[in-house]
C-alpha atoms as a PDB file:
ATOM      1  CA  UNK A   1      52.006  33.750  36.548  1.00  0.00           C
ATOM      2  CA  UNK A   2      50.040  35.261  33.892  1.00  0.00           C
ATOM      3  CA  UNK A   3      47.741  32.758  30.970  1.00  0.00           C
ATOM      4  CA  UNK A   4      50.771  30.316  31.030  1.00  0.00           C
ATOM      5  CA  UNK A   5      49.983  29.121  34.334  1.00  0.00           C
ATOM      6  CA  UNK A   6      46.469  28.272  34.463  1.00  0.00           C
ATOM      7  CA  UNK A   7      47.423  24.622  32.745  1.00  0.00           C
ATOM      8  CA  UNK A   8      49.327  23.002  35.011  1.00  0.00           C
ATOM      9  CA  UNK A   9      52.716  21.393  33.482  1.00  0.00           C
ATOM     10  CA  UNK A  10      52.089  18.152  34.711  1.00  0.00           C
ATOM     11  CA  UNK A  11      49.078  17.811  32.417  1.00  0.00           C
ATOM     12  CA  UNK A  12      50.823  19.162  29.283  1.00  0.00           C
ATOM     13  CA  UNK A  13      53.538  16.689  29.632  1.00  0.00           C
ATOM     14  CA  UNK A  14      50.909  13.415  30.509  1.00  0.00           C
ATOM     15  CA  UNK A  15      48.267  14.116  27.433  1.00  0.00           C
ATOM     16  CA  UNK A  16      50.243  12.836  24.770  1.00  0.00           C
ATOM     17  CA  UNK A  17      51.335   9.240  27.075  1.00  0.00           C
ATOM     18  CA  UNK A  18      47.419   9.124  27.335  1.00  0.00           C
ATOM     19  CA  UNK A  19      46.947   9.334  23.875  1.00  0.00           C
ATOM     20  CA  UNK A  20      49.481   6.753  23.145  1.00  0.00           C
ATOM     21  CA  UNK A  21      48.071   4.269  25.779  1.00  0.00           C
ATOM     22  CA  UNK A  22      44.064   5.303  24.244  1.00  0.00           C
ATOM     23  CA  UNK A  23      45.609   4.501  20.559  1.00  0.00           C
ATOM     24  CA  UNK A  24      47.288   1.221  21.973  1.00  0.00           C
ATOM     25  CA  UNK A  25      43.845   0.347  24.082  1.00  0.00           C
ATOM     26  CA  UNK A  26      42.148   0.779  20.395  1.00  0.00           C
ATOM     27  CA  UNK A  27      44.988  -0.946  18.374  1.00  0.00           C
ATOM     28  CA  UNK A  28      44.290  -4.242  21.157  1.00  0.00           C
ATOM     29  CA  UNK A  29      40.943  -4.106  20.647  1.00  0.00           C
ATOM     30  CA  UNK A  30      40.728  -4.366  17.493  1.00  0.00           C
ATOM     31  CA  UNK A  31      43.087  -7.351  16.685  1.00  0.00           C
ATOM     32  CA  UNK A  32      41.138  -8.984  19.505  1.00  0.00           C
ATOM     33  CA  UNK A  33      37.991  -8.610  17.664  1.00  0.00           C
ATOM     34  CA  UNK A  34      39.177  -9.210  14.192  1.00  0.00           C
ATOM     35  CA  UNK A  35      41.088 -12.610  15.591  1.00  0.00           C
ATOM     36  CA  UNK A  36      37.729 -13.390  17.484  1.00  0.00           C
ATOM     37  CA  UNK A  37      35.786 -12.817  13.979  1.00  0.00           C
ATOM     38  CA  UNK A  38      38.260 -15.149  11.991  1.00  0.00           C
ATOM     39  CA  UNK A  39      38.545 -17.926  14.317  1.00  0.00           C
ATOM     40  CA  UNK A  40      35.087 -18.192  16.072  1.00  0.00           C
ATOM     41  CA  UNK A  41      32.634 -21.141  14.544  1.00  0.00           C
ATOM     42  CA  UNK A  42      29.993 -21.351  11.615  1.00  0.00           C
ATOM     43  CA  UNK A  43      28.560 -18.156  10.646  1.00  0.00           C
ATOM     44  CA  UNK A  44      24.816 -17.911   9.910  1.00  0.00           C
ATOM     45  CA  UNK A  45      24.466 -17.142   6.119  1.00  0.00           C
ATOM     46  CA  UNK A  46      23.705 -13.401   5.003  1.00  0.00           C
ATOM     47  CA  UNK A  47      20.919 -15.368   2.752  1.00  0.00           C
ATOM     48  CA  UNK A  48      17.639 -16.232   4.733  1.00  0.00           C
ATOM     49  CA  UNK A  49      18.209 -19.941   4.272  1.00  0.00           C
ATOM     50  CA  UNK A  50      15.134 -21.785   5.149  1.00  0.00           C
ATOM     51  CA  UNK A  51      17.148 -24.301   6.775  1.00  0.00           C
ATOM     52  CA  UNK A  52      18.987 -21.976   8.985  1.00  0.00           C
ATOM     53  CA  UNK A  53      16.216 -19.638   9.791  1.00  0.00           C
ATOM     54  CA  UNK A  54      12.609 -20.214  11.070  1.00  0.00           C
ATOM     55  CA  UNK A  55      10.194 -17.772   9.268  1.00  0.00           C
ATOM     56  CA  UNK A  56       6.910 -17.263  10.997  1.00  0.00           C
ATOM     57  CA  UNK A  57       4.320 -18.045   8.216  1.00  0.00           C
ATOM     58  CA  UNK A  58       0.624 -16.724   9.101  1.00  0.00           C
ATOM     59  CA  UNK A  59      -0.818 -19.346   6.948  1.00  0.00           C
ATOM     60  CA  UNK A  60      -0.572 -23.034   5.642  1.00  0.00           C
ATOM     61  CA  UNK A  61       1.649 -24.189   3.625  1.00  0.00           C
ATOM     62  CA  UNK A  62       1.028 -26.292   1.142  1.00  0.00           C
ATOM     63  CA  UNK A  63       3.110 -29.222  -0.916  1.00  0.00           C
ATOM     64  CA  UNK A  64       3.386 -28.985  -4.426  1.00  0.00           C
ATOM     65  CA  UNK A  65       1.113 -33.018  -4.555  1.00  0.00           C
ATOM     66  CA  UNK A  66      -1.855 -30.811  -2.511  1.00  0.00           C
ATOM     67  CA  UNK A  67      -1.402 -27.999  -4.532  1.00  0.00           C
ATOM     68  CA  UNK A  68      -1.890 -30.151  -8.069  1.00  0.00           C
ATOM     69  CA  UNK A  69      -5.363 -31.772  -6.768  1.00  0.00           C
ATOM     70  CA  UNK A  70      -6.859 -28.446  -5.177  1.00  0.00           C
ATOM     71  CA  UNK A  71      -5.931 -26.866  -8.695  1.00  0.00           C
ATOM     72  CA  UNK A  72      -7.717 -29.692 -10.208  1.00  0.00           C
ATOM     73  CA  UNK A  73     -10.780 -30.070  -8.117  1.00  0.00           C
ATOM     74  CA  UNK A  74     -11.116 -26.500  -8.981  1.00  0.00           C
ATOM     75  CA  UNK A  75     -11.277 -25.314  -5.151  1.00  0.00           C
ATOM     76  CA  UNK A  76      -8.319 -22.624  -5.089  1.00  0.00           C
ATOM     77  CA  UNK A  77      -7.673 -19.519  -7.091  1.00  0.00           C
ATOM     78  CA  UNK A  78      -4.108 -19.078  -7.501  1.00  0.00           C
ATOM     79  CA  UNK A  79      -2.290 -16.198  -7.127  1.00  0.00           C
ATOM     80  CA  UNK A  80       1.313 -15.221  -8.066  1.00  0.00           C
ATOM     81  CA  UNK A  81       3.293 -13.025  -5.916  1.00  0.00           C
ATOM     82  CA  UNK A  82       6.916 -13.006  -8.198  1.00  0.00           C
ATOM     83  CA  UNK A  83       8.063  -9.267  -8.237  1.00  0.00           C
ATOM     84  CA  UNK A  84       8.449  -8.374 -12.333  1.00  0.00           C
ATOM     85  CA  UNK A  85       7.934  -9.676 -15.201  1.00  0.00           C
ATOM     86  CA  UNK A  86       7.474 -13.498 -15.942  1.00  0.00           C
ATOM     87  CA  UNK A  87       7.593 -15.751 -18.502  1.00  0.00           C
ATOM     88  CA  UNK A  88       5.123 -18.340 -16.928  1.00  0.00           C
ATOM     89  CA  UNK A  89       2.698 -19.099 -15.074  1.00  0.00           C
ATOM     90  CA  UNK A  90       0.026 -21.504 -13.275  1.00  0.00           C
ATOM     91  CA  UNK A  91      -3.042 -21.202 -15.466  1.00  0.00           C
ATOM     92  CA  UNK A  92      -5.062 -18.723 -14.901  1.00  0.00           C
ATOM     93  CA  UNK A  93      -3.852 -17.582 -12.091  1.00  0.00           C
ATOM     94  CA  UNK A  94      -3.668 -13.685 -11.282  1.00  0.00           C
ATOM     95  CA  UNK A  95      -1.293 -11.673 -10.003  1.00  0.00           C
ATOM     96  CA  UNK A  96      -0.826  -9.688  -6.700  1.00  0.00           C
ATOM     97  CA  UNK A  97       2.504  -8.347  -5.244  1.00  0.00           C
ATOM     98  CA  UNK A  98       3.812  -6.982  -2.745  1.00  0.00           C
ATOM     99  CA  UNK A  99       5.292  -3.705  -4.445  1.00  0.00           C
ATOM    100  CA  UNK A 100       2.352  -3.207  -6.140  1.00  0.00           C
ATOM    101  CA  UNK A 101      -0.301  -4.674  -3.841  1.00  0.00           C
ATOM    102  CA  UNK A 102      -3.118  -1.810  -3.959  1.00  0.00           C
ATOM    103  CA  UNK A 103      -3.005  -1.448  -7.633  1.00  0.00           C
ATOM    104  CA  UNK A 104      -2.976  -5.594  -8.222  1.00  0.00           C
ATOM    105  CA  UNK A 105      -5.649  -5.955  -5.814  1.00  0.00           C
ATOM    106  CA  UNK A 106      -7.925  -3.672  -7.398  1.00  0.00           C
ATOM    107  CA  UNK A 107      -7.602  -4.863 -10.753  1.00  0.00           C
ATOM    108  CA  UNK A 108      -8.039  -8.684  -9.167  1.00  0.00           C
ATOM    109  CA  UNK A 109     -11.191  -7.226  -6.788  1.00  0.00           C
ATOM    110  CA  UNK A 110     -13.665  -8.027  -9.638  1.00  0.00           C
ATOM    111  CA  UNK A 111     -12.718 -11.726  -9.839  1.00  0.00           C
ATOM    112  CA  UNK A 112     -11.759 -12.274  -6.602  1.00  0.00           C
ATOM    113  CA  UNK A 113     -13.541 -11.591  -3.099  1.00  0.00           C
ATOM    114  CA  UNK A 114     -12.350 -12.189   0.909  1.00  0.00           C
ATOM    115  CA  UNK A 115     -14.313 -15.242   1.122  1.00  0.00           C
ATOM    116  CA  UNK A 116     -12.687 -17.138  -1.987  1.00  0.00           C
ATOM    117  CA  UNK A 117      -9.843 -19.571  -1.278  1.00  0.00           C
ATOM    118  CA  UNK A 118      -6.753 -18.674  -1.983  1.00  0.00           C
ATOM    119  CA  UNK A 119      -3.292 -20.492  -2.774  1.00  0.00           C
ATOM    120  CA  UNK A 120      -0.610 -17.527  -3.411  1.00  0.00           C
ATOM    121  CA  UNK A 121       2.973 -18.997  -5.248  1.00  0.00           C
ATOM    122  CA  UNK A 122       6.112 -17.467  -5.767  1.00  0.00           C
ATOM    123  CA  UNK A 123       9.993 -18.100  -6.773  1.00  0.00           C
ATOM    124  CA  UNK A 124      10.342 -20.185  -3.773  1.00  0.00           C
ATOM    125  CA  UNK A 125      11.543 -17.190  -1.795  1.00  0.00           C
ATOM    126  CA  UNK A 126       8.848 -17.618   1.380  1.00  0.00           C
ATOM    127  CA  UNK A 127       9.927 -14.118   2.535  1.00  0.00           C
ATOM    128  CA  UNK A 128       7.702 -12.101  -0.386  1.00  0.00           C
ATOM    129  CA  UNK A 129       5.270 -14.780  -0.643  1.00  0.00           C
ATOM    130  CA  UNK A 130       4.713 -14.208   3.185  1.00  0.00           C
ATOM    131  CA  UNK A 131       3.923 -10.319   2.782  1.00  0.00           C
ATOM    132  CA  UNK A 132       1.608 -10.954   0.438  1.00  0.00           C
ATOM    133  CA  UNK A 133      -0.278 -13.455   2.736  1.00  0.00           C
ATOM    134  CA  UNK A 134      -0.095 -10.741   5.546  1.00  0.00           C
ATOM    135  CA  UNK A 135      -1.508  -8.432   3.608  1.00  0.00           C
ATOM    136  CA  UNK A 136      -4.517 -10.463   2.071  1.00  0.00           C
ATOM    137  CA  UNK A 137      -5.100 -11.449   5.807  1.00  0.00           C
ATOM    138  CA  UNK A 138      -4.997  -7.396   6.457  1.00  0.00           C
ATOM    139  CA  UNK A 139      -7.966  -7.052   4.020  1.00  0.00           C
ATOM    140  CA  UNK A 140     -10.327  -9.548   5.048  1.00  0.00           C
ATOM    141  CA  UNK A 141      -9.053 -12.847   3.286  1.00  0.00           C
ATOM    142  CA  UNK A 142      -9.177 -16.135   5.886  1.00  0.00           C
ATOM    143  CA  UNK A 143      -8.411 -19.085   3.375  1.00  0.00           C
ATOM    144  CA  UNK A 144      -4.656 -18.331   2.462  1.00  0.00           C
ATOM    145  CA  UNK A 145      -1.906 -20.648   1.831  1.00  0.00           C
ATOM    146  CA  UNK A 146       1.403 -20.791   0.340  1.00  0.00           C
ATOM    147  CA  UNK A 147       2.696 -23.579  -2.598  1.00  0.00           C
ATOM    148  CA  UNK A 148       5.843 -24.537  -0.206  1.00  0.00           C
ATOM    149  CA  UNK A 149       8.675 -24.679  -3.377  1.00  0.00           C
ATOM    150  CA  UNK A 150       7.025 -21.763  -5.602  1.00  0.00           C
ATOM    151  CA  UNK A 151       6.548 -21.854  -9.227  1.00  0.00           C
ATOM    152  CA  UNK A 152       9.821 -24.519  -9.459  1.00  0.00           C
ATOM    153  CA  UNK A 153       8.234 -26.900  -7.022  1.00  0.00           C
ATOM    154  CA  UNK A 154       4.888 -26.670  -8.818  1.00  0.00           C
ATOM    155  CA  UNK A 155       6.929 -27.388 -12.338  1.00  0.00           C
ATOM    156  CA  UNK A 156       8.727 -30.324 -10.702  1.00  0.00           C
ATOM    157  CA  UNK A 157       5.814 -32.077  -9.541  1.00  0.00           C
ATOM    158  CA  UNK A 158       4.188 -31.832 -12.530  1.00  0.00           C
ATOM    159  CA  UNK A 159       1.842 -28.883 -12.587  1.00  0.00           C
ATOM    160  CA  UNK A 160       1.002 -27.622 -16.170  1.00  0.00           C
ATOM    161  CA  UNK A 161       2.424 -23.473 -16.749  1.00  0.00           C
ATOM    162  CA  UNK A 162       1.403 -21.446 -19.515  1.00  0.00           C
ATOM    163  CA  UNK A 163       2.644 -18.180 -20.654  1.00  0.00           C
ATOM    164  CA  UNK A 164       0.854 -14.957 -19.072  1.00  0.00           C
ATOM    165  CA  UNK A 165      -1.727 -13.022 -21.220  1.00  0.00           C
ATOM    166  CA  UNK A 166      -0.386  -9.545 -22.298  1.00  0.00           C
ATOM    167  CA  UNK A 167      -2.056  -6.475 -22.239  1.00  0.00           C
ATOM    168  CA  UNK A 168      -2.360  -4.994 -25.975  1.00  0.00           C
ATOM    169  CA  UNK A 169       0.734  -3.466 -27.106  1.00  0.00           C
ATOM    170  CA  UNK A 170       2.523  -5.030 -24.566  1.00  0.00           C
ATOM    171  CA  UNK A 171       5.844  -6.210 -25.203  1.00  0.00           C
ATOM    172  CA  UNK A 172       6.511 -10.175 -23.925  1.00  0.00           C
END
């Protein structure tokens, strides 16, 4: 019989049917799933709405009203958490972020200290505000919270801004 008969014929002759029937199996399954994808319900947002999603916050937080009289009584030193550069803020608050957290916090660690209270702010996104909370918790701190709203809220309700100080040669 020699090499040609090692493979039977029967084999040769079925593997392209199989193929055909594995392309059609495919070919089903995917118009199933694309139908199933156009005509199923709602779809949860690719955003991390707030009012779709629950985000576990480690620490109060705090409405913009609260946040006014603790800024005015004094009790709070505020902290902004926006990534980049800004054109305002809360009076003199200081900034830590996330990206940059080691650096920020050692250039804050002379004014501020684990046992000082602190209300952190940011564009309203809770998600970056949040790391920055985790992290201050991380290094000691125990009297966190969050301005619910961020910098916007804060405006809204009243809270005075200023522009941030620049370091020398700076550019605004």
């Amino acid at each position: 019989m020699g090499a040609r008969g090692i493979t039977p014929p029967l084999i040769r002759r079925d593997c392209p049917s199989a193929l055909r029937q594995a392309g059609l199996l495919l070919a089903v399954s995917l118009l199933a799933a694309s139908t199933l994808w156009f005509v199923r319900g709602e779809r949860l947002p690719l955003r991390a709405d707030p009012t779709v999603y629950e985000l576990e916050v480690p620490v109060p937080l705090v409405e913009p009203a609260r946040a006014l009289a603790l800024y005015d009584e004094g009790d709070r030193l505020f902290v902004d958490t926006r990534p980049g550069a800004v054109d305002e803020i809360v009076p003199g608050s200081f900034v830590i972020r996330a990206a940059s957290f080691e650096d920020d916090l050692w250039i804050t660690g002379e004014y501020i200290d684990p046992e000082d209270p602190v209300l952190l702010y940011g564009s309203g996104d809770l998600a970056s505000v949040v790391l920055v909370a985790d992290l201050l918790l991380e290094r000691g701190f125990e009297d966190v919270m969050i301005l619910r709203g961020g910098l916007n809220a804060w405006r809204t309700a009243g809270g005075p801004t200023a522009e941030p100080l620049r370091e020398a040669g700076e550019a605004p």
